[in-house]
C-alpha atoms as a PDB file:
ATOM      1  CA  UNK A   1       2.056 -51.082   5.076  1.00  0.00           C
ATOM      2  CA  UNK A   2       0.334 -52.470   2.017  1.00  0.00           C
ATOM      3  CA  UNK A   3      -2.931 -52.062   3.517  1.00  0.00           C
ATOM      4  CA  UNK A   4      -2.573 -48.412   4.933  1.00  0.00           C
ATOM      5  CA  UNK A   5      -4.463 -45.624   3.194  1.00  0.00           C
ATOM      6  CA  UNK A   6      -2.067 -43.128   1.919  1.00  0.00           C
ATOM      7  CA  UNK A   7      -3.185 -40.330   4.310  1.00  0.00           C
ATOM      8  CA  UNK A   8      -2.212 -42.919   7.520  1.00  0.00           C
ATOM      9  CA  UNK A   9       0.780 -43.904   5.919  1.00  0.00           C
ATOM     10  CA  UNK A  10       3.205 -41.659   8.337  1.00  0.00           C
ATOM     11  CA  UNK A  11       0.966 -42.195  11.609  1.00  0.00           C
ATOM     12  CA  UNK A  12       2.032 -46.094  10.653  1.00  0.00           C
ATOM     13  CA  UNK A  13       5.375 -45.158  10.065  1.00  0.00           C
ATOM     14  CA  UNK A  14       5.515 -43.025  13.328  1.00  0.00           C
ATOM     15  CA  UNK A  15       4.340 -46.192  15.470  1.00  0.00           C
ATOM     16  CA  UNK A  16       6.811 -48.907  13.771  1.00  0.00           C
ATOM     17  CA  UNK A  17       9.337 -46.234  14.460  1.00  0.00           C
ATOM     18  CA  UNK A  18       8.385 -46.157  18.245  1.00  0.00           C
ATOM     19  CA  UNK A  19       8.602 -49.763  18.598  1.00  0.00           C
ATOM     20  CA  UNK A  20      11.664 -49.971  16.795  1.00  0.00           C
ATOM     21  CA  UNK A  21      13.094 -47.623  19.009  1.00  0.00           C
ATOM     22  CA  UNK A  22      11.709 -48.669  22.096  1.00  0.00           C
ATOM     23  CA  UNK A  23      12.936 -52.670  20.964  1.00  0.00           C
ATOM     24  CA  UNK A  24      16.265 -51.035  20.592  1.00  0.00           C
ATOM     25  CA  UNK A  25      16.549 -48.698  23.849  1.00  0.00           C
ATOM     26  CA  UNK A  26      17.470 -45.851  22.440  1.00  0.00           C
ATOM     27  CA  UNK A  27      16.537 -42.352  23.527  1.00  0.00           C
ATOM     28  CA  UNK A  28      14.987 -41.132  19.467  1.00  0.00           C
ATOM     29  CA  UNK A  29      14.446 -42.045  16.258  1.00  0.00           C
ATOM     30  CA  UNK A  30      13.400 -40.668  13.036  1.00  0.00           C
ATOM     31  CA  UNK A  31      12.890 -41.652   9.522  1.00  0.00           C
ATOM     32  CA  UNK A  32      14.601 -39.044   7.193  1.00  0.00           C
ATOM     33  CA  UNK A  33      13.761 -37.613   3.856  1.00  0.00           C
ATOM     34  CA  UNK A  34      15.808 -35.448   1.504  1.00  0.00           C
ATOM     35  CA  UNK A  35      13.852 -32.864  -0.170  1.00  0.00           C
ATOM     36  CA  UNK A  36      14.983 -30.399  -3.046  1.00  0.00           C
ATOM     37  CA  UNK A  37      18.375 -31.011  -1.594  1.00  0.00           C
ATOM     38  CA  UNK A  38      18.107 -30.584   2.141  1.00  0.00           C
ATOM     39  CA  UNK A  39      17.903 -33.045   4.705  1.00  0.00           C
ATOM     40  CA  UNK A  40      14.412 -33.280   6.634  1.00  0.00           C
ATOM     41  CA  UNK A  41      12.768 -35.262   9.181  1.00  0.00           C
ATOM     42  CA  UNK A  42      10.002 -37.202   7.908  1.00  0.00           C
ATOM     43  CA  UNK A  43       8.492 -38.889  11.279  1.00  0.00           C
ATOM     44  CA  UNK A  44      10.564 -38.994  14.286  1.00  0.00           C
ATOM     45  CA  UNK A  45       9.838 -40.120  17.879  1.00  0.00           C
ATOM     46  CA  UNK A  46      11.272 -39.176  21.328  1.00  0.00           C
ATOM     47  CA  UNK A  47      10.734 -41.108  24.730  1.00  0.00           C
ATOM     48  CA  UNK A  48       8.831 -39.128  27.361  1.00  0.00           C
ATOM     49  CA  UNK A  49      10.673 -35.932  28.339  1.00  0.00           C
ATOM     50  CA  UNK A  50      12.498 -35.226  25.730  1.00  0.00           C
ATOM     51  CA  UNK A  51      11.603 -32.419  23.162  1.00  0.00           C
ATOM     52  CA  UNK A  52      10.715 -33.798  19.333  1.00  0.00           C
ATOM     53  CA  UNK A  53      13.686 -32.526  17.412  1.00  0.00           C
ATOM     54  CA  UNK A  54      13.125 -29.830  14.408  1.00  0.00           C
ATOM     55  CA  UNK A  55      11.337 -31.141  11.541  1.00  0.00           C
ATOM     56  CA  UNK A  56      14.270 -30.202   9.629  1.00  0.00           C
ATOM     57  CA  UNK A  57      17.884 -31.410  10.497  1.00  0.00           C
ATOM     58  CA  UNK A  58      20.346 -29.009  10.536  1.00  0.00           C
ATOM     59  CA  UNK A  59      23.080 -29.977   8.665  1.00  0.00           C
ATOM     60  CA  UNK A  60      25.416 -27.497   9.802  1.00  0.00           C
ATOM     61  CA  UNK A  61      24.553 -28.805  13.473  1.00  0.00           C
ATOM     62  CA  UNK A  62      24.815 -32.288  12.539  1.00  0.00           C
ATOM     63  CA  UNK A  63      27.438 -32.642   9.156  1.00  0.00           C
ATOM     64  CA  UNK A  64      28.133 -36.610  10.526  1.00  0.00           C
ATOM     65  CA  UNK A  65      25.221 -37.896  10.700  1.00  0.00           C
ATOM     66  CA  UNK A  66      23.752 -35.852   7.268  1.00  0.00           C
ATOM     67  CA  UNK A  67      26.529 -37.145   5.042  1.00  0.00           C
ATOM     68  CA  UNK A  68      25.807 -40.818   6.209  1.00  0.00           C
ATOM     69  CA  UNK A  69      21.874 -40.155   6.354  1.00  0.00           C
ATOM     70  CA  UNK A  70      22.364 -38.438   2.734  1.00  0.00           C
ATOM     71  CA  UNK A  71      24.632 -41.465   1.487  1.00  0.00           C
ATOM     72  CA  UNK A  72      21.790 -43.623   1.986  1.00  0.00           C
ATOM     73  CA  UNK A  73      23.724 -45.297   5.485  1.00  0.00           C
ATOM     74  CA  UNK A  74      21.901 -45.225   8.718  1.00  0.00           C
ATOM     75  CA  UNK A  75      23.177 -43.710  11.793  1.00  0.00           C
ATOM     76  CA  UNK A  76      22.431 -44.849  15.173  1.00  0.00           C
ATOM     77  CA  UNK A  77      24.243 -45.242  18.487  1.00  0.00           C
ATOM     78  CA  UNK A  78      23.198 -46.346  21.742  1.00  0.00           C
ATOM     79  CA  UNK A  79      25.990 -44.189  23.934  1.00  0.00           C
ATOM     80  CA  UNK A  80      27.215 -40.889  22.543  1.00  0.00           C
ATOM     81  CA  UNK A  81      30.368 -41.718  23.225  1.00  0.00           C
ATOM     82  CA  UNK A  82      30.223 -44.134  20.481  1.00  0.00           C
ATOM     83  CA  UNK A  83      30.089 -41.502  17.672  1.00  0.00           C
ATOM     84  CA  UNK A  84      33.094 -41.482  15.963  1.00  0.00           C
ATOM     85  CA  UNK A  85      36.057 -39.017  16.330  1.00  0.00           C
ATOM     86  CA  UNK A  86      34.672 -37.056  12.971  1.00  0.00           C
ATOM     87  CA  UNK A  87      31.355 -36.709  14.619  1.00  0.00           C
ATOM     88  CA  UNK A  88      32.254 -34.318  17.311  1.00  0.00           C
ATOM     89  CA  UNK A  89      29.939 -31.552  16.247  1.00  0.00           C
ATOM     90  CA  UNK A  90      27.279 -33.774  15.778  1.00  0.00           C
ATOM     91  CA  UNK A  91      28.023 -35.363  19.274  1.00  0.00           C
ATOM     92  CA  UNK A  92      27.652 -31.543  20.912  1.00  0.00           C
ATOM     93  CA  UNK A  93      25.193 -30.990  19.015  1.00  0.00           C
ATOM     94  CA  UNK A  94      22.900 -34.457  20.430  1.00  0.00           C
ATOM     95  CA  UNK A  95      24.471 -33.395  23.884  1.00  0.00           C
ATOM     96  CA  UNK A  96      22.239 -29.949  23.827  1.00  0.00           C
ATOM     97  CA  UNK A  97      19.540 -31.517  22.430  1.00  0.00           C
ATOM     98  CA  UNK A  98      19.790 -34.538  25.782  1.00  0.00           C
ATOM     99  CA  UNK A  99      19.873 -37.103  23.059  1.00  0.00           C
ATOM    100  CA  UNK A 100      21.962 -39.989  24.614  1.00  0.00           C
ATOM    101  CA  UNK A 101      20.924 -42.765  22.410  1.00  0.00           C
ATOM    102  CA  UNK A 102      19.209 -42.674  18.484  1.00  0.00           C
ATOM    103  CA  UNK A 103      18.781 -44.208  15.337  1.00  0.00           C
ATOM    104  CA  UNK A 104      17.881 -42.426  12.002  1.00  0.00           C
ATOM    105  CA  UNK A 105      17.270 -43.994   8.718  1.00  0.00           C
ATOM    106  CA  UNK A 106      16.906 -42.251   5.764  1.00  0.00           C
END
């Protein structure tokens, strides 16, 4: 990244994110920002077939993963069924979305 002019800076970030993803098997990823308060996807990538999420996570859709993603933690999960009790919003909410797998880092 030290090399990378600032206007290619999230076209590298969205291709480290793919292989990250791809090295980890999950379904999506995305690299999260928090801006004027709300939480916001900053590049994000989705294997074949599945629709890019919202630039913008919803936190009311997703309250789990935001608190974690907002407390600096990352959230990721290769089965849904690994999400924690707490997360069972978020867990419906990856369900309608097809998301089976993910990791986010904020």
């Amino acid at each position: 990244m030290i090399h990378v002019p600032a206007g290619a800076i999230d076209a590298a970030l969205a291709r480290a994110l793919q292989q990250v993803a791809m090295f980890l098997g999950v379904d999506r990823g995305s690299l999260d920002v928090y801006a004027g308060g709300e939480p916001g996807i900053r590049v994000s990538w989705a294997r074949p077939g599945l629709e890019e999420p919202p630039r913008v996570m919803d936190a009311d859709q997703f309250p789990w993963a935001a608190k974690r993603l907002w407390s600096g933690d990352i959230v990721r999960f290769a089965r849904i069924d690994e999400l924690p009790e707490d997360a069972a919003l978020d867990r419906a909410s990856y369900e309608r979305a097809g998301t089976r797998s993910k990791i986010s880092s904020p």
